[in-house]
PDB file of N, CA and C in Angstrom:
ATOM      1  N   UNK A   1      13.420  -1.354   9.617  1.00  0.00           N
ATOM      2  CA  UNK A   1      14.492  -2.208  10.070  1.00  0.00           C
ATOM      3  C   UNK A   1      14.454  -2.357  11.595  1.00  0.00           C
ATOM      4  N   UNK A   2      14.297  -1.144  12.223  1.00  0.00           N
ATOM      5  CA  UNK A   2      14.099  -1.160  13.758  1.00  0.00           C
ATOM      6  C   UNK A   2      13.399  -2.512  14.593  1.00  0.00           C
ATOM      7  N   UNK A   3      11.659  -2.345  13.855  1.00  0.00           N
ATOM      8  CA  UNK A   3      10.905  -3.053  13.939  1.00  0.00           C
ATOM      9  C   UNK A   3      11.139  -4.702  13.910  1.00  0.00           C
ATOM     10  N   UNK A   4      12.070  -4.864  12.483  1.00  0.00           N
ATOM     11  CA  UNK A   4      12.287  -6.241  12.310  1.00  0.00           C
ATOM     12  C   UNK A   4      13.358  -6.653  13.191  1.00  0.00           C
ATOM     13  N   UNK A   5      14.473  -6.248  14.051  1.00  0.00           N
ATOM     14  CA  UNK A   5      15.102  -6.008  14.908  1.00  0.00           C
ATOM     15  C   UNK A   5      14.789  -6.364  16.209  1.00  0.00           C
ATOM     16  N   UNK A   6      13.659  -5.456  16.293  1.00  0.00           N
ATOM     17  CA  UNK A   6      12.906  -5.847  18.030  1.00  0.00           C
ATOM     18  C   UNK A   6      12.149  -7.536  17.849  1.00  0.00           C
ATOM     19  N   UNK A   7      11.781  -7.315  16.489  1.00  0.00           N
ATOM     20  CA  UNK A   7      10.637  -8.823  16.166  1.00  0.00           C
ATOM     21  C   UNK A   7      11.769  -9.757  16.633  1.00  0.00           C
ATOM     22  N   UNK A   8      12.861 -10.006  15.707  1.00  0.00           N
ATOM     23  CA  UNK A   8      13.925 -10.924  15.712  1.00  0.00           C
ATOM     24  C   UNK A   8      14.123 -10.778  17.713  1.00  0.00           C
ATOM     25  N   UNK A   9      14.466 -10.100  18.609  1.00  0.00           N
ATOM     26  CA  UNK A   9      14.416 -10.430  19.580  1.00  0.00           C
ATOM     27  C   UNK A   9      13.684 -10.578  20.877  1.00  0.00           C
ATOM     28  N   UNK A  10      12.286 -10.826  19.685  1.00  0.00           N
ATOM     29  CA  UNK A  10      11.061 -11.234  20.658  1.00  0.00           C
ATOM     30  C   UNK A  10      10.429  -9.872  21.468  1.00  0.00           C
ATOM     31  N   UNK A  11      10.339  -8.652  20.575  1.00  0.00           N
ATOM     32  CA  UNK A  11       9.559  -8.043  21.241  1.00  0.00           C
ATOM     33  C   UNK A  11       8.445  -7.553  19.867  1.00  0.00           C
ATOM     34  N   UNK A  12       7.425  -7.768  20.601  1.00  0.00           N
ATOM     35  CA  UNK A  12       6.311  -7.446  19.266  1.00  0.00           C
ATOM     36  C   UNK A  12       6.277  -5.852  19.220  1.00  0.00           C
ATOM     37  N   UNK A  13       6.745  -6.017  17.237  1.00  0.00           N
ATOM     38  CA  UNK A  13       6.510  -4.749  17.315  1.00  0.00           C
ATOM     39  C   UNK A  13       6.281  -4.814  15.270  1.00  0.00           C
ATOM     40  N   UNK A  14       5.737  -3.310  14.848  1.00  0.00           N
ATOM     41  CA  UNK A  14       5.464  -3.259  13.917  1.00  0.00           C
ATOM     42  C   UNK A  14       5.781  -1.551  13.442  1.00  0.00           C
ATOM     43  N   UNK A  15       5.696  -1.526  12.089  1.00  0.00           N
ATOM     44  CA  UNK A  15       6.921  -0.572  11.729  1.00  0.00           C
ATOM     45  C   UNK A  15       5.288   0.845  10.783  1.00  0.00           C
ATOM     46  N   UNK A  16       5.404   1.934  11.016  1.00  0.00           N
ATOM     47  CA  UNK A  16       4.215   2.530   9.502  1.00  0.00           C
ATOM     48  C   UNK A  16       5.195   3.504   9.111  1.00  0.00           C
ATOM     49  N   UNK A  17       4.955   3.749   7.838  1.00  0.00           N
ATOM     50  CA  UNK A  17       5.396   5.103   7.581  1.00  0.00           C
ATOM     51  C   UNK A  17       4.686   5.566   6.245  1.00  0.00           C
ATOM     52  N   UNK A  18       5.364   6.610   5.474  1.00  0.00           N
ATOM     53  CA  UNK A  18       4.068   7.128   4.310  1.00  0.00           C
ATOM     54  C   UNK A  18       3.487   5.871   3.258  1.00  0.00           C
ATOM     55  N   UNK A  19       4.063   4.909   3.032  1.00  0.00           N
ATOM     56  CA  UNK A  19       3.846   4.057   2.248  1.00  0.00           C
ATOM     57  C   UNK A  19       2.829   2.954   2.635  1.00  0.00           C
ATOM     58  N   UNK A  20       3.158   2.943   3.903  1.00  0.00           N
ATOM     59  CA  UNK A  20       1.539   1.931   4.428  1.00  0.00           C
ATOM     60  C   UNK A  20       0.393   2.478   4.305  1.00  0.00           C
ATOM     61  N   UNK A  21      -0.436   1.869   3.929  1.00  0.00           N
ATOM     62  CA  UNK A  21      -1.804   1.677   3.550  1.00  0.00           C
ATOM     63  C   UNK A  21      -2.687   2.122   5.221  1.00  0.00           C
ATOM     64  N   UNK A  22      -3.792   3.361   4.460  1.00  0.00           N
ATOM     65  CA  UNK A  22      -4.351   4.051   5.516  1.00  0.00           C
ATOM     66  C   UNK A  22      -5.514   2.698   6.306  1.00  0.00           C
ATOM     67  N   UNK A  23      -5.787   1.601   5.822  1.00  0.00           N
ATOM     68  CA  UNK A  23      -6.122   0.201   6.259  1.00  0.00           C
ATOM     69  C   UNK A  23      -5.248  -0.285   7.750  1.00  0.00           C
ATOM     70  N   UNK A  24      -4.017  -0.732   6.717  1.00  0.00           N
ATOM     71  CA  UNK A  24      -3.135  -1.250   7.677  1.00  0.00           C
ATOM     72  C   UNK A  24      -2.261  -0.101   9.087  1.00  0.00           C
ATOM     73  N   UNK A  25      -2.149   0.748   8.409  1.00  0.00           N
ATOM     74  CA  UNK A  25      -1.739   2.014   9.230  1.00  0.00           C
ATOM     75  C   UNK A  25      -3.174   2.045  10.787  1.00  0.00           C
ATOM     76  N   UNK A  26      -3.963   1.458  10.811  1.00  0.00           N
ATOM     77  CA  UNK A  26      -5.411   1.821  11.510  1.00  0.00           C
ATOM     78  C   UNK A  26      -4.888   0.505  12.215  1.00  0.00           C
ATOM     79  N   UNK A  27      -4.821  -0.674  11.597  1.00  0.00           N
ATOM     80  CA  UNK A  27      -4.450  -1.633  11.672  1.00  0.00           C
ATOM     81  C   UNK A  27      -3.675  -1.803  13.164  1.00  0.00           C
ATOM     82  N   UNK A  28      -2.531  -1.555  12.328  1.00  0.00           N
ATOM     83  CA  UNK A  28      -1.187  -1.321  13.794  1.00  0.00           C
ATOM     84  C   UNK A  28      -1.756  -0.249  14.688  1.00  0.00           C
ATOM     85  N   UNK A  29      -1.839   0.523  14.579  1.00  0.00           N
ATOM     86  CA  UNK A  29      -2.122   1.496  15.725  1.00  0.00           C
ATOM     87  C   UNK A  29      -3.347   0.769  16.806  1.00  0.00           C
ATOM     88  N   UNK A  30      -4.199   0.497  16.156  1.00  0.00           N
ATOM     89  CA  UNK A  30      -5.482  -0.114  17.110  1.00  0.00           C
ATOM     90  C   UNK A  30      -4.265  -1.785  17.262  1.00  0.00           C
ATOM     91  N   UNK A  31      -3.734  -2.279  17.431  1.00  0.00           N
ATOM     92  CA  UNK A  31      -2.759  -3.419  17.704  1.00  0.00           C
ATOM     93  C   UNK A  31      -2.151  -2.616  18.841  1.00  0.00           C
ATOM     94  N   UNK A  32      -1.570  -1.555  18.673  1.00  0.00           N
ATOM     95  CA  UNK A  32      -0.486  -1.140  19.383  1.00  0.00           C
ATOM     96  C   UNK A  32      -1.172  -0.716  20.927  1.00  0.00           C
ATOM     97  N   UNK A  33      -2.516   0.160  20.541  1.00  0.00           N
ATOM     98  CA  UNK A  33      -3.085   0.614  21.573  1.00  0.00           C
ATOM     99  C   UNK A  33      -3.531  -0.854  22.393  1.00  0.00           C
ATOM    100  N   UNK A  34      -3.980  -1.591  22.156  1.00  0.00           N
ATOM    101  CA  UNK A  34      -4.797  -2.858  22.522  1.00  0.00           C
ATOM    102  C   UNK A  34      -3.785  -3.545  23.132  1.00  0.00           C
ATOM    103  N   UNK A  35      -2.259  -3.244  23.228  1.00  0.00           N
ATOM    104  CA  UNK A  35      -1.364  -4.005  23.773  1.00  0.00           C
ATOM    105  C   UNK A  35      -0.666  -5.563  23.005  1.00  0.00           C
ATOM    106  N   UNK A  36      -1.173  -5.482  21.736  1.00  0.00           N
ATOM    107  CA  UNK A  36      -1.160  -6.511  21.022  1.00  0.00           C
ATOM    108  C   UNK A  36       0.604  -6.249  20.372  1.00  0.00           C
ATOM    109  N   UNK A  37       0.851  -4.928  20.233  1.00  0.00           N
ATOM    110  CA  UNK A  37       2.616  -4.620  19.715  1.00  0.00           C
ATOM    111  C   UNK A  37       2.533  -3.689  20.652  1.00  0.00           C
ATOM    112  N   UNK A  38       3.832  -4.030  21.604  1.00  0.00           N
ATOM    113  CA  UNK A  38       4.660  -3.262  22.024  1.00  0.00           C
ATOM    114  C   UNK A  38       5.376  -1.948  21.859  1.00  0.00           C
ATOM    115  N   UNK A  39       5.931  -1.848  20.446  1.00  0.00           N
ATOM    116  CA  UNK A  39       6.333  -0.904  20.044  1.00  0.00           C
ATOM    117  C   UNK A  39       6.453  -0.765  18.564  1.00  0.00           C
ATOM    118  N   UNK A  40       5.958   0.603  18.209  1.00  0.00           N
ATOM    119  CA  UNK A  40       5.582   0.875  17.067  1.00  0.00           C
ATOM    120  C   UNK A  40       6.373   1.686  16.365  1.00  0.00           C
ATOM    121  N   UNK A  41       7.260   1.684  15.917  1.00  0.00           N
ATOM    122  CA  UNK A  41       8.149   2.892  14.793  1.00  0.00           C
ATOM    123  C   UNK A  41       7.442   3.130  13.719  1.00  0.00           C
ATOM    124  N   UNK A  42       8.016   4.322  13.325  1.00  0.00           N
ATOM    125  CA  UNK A  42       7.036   5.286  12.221  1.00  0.00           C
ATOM    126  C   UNK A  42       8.345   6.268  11.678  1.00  0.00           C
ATOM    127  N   UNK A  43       8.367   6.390  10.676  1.00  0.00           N
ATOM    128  CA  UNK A  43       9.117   7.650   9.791  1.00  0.00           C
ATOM    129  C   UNK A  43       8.038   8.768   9.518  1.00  0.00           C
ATOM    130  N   UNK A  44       7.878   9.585   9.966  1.00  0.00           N
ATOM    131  CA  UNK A  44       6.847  10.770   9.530  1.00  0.00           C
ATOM    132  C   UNK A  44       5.736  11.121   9.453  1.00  0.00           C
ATOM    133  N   UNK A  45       4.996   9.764   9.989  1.00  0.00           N
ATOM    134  CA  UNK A  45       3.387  10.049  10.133  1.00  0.00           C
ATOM    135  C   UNK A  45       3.043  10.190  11.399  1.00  0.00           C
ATOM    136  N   UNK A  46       3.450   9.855  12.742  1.00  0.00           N
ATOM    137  CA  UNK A  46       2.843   9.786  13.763  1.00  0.00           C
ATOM    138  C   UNK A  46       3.144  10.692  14.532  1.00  0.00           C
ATOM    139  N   UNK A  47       4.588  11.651  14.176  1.00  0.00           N
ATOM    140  CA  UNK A  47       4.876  12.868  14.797  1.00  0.00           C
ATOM    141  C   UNK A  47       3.990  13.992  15.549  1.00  0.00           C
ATOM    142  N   UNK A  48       2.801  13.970  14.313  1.00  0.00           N
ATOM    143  CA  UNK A  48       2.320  15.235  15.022  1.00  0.00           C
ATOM    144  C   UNK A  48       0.926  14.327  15.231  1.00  0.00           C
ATOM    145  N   UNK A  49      -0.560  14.684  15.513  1.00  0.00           N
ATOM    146  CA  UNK A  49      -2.186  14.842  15.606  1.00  0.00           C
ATOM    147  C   UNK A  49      -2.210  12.843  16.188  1.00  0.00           C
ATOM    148  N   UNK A  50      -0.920  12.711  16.628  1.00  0.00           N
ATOM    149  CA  UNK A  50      -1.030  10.839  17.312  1.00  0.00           C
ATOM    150  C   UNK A  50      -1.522  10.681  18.659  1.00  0.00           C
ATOM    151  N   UNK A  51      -2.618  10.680  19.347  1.00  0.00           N
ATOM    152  CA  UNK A  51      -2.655  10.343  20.646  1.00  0.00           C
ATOM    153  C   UNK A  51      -2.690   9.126  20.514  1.00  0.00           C
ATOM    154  N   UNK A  52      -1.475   8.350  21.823  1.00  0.00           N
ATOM    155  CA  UNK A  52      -1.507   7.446  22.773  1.00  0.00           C
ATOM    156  C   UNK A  52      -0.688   7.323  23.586  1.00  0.00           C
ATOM    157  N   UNK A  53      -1.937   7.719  24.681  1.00  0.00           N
ATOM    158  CA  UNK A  53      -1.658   8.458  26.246  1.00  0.00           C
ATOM    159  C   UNK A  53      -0.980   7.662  26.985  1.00  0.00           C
ATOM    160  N   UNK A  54      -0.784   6.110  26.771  1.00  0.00           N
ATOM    161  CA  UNK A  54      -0.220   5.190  27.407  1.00  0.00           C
ATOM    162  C   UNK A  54       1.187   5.216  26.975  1.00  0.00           C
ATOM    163  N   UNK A  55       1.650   5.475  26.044  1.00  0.00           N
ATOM    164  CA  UNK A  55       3.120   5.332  25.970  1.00  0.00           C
ATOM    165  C   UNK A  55       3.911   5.913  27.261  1.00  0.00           C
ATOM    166  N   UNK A  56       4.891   4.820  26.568  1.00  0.00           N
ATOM    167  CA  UNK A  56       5.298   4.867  28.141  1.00  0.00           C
ATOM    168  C   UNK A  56       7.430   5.415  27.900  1.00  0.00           C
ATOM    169  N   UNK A  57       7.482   5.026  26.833  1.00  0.00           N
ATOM    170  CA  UNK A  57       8.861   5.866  26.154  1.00  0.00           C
ATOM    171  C   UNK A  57       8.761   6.313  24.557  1.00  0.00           C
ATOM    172  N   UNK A  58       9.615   7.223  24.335  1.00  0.00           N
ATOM    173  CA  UNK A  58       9.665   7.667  22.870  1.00  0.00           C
ATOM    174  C   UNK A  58      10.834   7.606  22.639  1.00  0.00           C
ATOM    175  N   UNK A  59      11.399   7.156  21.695  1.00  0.00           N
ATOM    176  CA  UNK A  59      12.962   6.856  21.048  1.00  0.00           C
ATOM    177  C   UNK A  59      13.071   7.549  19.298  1.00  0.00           C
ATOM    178  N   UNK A  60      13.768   9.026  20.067  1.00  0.00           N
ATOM    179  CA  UNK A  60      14.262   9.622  18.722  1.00  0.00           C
ATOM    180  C   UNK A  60      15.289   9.324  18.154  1.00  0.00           C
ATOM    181  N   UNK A  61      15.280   8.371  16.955  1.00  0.00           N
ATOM    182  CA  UNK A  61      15.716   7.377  16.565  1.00  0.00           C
ATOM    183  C   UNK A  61      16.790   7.898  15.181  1.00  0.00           C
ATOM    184  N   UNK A  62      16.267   9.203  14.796  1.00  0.00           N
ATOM    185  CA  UNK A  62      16.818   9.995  13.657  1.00  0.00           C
ATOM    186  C   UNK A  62      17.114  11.439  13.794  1.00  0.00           C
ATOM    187  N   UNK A  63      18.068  12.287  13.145  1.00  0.00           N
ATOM    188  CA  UNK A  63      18.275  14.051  13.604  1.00  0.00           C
ATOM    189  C   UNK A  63      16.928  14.644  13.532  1.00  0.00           C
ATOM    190  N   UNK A  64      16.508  15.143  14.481  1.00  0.00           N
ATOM    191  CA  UNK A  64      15.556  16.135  13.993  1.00  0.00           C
ATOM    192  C   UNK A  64      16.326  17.189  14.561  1.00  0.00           C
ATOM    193  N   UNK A  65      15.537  18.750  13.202  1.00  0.00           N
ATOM    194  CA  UNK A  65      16.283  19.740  13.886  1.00  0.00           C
ATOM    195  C   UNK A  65      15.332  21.121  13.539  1.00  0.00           C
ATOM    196  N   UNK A  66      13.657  20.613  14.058  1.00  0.00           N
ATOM    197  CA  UNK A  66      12.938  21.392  14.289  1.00  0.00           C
ATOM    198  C   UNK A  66      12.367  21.388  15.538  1.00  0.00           C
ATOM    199  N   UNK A  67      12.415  22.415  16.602  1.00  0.00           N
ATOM    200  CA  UNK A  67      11.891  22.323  17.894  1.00  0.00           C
ATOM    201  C   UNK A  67      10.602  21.905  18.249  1.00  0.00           C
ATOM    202  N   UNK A  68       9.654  23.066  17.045  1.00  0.00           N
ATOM    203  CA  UNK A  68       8.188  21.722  17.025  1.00  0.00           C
ATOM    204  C   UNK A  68       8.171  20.303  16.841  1.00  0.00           C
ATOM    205  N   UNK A  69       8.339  20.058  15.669  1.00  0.00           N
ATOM    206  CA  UNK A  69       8.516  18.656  15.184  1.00  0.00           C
ATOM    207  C   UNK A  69       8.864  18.283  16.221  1.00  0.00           C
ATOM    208  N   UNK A  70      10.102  18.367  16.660  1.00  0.00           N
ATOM    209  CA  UNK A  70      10.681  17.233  18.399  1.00  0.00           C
ATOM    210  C   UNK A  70       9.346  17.690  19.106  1.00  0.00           C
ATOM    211  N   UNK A  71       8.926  18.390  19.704  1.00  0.00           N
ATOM    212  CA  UNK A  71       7.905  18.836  20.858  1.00  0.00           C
ATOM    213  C   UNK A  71       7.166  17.996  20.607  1.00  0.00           C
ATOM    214  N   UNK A  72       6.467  18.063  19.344  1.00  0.00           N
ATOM    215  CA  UNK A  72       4.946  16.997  18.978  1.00  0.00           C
ATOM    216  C   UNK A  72       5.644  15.468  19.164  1.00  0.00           C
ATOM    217  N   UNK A  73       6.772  15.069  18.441  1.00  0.00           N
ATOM    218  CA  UNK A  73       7.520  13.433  19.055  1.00  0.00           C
ATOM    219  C   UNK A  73       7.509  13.501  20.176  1.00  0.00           C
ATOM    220  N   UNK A  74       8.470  13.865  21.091  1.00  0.00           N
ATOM    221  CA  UNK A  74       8.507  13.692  22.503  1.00  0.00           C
ATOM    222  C   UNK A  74       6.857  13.902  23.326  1.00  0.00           C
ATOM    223  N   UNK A  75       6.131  14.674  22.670  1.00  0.00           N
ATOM    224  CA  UNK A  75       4.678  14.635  23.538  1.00  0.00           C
ATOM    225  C   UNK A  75       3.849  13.447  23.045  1.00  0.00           C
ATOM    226  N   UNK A  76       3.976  12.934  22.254  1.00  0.00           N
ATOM    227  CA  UNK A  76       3.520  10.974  22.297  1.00  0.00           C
ATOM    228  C   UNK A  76       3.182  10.475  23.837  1.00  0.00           C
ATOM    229  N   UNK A  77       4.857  10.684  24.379  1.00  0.00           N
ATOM    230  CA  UNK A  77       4.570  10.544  25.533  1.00  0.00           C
ATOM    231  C   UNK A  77       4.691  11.244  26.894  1.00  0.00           C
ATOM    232  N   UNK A  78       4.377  12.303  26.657  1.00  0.00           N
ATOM    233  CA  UNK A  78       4.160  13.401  27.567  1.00  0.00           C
ATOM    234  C   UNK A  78       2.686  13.459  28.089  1.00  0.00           C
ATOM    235  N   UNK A  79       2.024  12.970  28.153  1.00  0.00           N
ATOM    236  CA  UNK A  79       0.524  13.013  28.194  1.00  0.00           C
ATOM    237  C   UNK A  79      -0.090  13.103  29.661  1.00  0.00           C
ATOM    238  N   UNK A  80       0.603  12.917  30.600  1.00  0.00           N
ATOM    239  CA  UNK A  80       0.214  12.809  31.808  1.00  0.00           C
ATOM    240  C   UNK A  80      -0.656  11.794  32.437  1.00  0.00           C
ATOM    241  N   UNK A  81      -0.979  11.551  33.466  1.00  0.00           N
ATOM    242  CA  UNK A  81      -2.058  10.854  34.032  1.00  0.00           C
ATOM    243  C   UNK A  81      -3.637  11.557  34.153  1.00  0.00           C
ATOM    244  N   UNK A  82      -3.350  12.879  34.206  1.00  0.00           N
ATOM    245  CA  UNK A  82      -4.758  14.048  34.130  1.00  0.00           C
ATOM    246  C   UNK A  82      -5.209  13.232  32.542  1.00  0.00           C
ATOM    247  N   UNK A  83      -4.367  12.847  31.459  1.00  0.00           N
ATOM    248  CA  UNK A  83      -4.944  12.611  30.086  1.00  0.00           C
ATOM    249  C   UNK A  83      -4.884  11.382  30.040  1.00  0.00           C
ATOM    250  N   UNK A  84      -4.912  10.421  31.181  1.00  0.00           N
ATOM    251  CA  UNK A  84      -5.015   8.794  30.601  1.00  0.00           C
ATOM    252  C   UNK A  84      -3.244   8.712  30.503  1.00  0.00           C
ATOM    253  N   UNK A  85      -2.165   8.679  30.516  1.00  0.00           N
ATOM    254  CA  UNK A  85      -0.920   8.912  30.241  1.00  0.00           C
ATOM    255  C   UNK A  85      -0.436   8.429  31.873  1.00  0.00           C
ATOM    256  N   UNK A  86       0.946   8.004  31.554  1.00  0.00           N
ATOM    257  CA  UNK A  86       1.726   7.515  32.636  1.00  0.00           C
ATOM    258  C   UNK A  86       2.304   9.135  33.501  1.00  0.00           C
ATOM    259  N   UNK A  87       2.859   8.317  34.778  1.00  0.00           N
ATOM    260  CA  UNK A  87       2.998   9.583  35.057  1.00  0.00           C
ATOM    261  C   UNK A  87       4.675  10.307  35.174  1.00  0.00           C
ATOM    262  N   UNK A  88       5.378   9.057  34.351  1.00  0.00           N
ATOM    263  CA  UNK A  88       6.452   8.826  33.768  1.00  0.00           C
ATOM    264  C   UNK A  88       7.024   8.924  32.487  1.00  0.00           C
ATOM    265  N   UNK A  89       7.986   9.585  31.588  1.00  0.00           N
ATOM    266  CA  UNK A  89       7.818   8.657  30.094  1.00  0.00           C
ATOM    267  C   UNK A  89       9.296   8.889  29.932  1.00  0.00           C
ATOM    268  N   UNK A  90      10.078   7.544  29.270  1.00  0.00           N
ATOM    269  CA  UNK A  90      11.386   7.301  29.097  1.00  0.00           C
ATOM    270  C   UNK A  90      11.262   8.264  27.919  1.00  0.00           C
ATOM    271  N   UNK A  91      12.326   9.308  27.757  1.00  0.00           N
ATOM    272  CA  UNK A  91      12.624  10.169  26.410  1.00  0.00           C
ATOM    273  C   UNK A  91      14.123   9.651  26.525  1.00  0.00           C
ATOM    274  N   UNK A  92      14.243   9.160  25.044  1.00  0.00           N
ATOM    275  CA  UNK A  92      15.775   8.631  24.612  1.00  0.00           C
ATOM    276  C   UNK A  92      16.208   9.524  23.159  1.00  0.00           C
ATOM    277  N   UNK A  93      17.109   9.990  23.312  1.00  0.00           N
ATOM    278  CA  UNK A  93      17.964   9.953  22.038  1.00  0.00           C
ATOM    279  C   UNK A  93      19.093   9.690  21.461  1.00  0.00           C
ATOM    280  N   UNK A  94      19.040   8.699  20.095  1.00  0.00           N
ATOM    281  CA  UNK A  94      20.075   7.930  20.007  1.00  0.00           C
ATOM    282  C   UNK A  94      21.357   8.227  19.578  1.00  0.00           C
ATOM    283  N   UNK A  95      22.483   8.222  20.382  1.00  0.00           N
ATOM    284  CA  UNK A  95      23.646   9.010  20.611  1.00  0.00           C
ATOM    285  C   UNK A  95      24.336   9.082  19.574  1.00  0.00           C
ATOM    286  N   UNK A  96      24.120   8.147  18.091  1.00  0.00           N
ATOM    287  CA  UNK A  96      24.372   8.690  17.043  1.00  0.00           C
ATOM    288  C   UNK A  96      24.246  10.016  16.493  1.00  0.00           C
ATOM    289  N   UNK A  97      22.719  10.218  16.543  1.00  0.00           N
ATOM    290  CA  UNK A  97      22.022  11.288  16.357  1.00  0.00           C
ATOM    291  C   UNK A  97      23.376  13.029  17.042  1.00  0.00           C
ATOM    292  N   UNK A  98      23.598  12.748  18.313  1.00  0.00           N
ATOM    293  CA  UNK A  98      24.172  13.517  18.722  1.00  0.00           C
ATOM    294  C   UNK A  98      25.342  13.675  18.537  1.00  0.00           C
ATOM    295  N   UNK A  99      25.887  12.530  18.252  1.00  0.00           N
ATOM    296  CA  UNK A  99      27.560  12.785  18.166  1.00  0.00           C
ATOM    297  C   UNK A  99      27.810  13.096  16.692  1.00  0.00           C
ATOM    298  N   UNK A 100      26.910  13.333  15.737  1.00  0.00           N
ATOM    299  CA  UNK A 100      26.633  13.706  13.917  1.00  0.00           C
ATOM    300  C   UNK A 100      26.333  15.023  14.040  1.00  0.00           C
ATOM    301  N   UNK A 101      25.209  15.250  15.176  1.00  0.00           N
ATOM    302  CA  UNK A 101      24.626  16.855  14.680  1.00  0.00           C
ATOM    303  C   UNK A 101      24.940  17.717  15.790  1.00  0.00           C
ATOM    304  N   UNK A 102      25.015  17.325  16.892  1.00  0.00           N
ATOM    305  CA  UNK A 102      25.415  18.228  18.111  1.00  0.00           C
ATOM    306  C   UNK A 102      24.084  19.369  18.312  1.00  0.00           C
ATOM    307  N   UNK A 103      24.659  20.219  18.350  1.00  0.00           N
ATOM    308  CA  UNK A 103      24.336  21.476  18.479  1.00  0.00           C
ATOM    309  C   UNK A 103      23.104  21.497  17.673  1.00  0.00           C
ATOM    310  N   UNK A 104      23.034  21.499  16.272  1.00  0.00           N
ATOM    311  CA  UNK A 104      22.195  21.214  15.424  1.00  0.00           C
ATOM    312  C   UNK A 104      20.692  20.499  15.694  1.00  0.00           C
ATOM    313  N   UNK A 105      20.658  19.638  16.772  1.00  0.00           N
ATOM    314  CA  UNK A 105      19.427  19.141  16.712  1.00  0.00           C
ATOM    315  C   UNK A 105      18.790  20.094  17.689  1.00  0.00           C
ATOM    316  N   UNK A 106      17.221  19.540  17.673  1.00  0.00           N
ATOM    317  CA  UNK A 106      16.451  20.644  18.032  1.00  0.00           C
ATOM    318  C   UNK A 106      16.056  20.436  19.516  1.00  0.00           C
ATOM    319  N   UNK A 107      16.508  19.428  19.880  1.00  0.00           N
ATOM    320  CA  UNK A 107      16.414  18.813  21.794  1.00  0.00           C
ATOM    321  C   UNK A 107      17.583  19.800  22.483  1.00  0.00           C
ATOM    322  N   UNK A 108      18.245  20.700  22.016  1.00  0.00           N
ATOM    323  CA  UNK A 108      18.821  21.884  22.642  1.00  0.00           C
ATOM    324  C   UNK A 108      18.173  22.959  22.763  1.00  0.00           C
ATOM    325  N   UNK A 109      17.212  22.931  22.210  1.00  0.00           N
ATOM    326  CA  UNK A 109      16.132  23.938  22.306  1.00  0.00           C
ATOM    327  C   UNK A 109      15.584  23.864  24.105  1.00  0.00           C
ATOM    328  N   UNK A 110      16.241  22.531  24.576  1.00  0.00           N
ATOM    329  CA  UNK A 110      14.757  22.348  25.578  1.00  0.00           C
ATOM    330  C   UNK A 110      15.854  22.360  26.751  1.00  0.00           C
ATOM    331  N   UNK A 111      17.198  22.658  26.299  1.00  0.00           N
ATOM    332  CA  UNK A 111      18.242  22.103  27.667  1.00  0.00           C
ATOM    333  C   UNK A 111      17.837  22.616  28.871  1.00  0.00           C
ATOM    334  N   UNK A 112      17.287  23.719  28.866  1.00  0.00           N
ATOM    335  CA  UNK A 112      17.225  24.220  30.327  1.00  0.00           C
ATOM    336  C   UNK A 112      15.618  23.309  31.213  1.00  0.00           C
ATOM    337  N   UNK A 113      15.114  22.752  30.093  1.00  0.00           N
ATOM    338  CA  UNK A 113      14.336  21.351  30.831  1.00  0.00           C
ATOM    339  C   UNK A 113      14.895  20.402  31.578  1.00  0.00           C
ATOM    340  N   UNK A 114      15.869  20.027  30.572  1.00  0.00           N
ATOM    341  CA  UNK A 114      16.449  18.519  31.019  1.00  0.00           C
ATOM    342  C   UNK A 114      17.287  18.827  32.527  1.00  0.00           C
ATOM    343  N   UNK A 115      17.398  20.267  32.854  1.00  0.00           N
ATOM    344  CA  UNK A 115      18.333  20.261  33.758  1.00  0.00           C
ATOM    345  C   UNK A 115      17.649  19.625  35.469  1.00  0.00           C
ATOM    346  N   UNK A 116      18.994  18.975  35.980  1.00  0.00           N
ATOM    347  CA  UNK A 116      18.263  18.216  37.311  1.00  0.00           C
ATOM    348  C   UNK A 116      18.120  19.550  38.126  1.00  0.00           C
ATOM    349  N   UNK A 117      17.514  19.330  38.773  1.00  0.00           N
ATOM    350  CA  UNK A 117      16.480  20.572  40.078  1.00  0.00           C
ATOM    351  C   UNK A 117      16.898  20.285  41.413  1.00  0.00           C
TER     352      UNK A 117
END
């Protein structure tokens, strides 16, 4: 739905998750890397073993409330410039997410990151 969302307001983008075809799944990703879609949502496959070093934000879009699991999402775009990677990356989470689980999700694991210096 995300996907068809961004399409409808003109930003190219395309959606995988377990049900797409390991074809088309190759498909989008080599699209996405190539700059051809913008942004790519995924339910459960791209979490963990996904390099692409260019992303430039990650939008946790649903509760997670395993500290790995978040670590491997949020490092999408953590990649650095030493790895081809920006030397920036927008990390969002969507305030639904927080105002449902609070405490519960697993991006409290990392608070003493987020803190300003």
């Amino acid at each position: 739905m995300l996907a068809v969302k961004l399409g409808d307001a003109g930003i190219r983008a395309a959606s995988i998750d377990a049900t797409t075809t390991v074809g088309e799944r190759r498909n989008r990703i080599d699209q996405f890397r190539n700059g051809g879609i913008r942004v790519l949502t995924n339910f459960g496959v791209l979490s963990q073993g996904f390099d692409a070093p260019a992303t430039r934000a990650v939008v946790i879009a649903r509760p997670v409330y395993s500290a790995n699991i978040y670590q491997q999402m949020v490092g999408r775009g953590l990649r650095g410039v030493r790895n081809g990677g920006k030397d920036e990356c927008l990390i969002l989470d969507v305030k639904d997410n927080i105002t449902n689980f609070d405490s519960n999700l697993a991006f409290t694991e990392f608070e003493r990151l987020w803190q300003a210096r």
